[in-house]
C-alpha atoms as a PDB file:
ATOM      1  CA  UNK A   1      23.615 -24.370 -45.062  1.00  0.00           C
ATOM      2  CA  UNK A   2      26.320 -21.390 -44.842  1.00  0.00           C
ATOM      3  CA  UNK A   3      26.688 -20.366 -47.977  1.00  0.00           C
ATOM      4  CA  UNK A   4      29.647 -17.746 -46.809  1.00  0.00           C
ATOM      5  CA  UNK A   5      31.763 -21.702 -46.288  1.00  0.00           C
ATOM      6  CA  UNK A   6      30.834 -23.166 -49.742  1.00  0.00           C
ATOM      7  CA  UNK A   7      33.977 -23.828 -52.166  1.00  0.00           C
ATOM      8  CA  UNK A   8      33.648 -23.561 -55.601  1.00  0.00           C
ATOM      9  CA  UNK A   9      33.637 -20.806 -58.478  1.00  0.00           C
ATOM     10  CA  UNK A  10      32.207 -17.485 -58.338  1.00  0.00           C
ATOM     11  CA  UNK A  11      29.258 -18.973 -60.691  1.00  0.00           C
ATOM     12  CA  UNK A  12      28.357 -21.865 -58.634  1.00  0.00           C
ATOM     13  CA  UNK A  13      28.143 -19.515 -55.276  1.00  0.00           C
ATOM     14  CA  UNK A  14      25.662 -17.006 -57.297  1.00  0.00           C
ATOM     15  CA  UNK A  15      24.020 -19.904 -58.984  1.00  0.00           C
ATOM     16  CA  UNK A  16      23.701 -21.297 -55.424  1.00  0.00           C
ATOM     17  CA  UNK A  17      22.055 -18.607 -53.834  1.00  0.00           C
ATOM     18  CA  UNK A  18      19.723 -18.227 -56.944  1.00  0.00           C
ATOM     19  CA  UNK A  19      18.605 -21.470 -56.584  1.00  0.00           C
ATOM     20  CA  UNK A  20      17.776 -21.366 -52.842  1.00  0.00           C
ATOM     21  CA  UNK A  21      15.807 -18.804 -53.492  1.00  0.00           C
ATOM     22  CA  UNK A  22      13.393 -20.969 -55.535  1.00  0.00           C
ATOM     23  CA  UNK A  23      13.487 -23.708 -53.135  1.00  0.00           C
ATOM     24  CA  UNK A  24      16.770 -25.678 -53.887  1.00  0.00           C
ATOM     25  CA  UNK A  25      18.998 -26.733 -51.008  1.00  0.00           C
ATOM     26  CA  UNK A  26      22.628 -28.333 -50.851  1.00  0.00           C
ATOM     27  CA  UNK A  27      24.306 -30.869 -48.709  1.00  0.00           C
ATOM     28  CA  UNK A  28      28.208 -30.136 -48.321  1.00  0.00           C
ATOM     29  CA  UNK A  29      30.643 -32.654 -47.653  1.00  0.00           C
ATOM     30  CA  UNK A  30      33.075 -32.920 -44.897  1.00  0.00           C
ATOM     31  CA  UNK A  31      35.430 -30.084 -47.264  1.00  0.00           C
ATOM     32  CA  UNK A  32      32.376 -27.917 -47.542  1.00  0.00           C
ATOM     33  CA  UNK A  33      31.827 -28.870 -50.933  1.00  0.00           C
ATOM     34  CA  UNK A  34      28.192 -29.613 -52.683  1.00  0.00           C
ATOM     35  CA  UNK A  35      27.617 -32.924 -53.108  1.00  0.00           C
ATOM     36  CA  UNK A  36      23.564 -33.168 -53.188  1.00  0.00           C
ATOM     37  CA  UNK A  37      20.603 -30.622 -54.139  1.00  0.00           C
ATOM     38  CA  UNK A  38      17.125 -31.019 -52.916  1.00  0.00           C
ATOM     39  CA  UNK A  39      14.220 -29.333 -54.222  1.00  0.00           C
ATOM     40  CA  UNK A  40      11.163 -29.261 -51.604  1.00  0.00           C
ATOM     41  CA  UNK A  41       8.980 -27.885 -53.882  1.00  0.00           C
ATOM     42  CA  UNK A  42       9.305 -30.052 -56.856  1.00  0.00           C
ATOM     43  CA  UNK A  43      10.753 -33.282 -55.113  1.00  0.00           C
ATOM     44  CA  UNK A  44      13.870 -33.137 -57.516  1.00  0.00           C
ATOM     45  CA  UNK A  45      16.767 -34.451 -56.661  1.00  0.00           C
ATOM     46  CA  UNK A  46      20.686 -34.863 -57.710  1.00  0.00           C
ATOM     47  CA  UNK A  47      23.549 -35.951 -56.506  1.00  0.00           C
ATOM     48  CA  UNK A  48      27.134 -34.959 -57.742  1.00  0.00           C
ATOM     49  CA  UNK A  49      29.653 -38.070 -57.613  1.00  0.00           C
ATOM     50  CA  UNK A  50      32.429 -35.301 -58.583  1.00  0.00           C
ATOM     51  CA  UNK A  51      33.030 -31.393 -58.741  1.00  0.00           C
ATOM     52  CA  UNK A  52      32.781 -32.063 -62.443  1.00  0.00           C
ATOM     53  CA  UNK A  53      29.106 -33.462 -62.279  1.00  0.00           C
ATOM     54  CA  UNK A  54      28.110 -30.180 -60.025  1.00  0.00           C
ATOM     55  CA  UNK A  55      29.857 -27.510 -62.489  1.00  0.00           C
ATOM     56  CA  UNK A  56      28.240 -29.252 -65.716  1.00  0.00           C
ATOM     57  CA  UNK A  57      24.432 -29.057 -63.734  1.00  0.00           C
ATOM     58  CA  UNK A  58      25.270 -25.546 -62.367  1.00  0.00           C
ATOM     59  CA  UNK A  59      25.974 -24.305 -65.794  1.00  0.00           C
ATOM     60  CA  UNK A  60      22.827 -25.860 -67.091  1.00  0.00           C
ATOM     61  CA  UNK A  61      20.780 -24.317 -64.884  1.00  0.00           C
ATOM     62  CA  UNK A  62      22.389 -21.147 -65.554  1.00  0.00           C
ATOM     63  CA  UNK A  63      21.732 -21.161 -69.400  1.00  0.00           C
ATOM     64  CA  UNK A  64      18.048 -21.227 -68.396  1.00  0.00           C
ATOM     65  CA  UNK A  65      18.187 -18.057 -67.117  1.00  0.00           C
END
């Protein structure tokens, strides 16, 4: 995945590339926006039926930093 194409916030871009760095990876849509993370490592997985559902788990995982 490009991550120079995603759309979103500043935070979910660097939250992004934080996460694939420990194994995540994200499934755009047709308009380049995330719509499903994967982790490998763990097996976890989410999808995000709305840009709402994506910002709310972005800023979770941010928190936990």
């Amino acid at each position: 995945m490009n991550m120079e194409t995603i759309k979103g916030s500043s935070m979910i871009v660097k939250m992004a590339r934080t996460l694939m760095s420990e194994g995540w990876s994200f499934v755009p849509d047709e308009f380049d926006v995330i719509v499903k993370a994967e982790n490998k490592v763990t097996g976890e997985e989410i999808s995000f039926p709305s840009i709402g559902n994506l910002k709310k788990w972005m800023y979770e995982k941010a928190l936990s930093y």
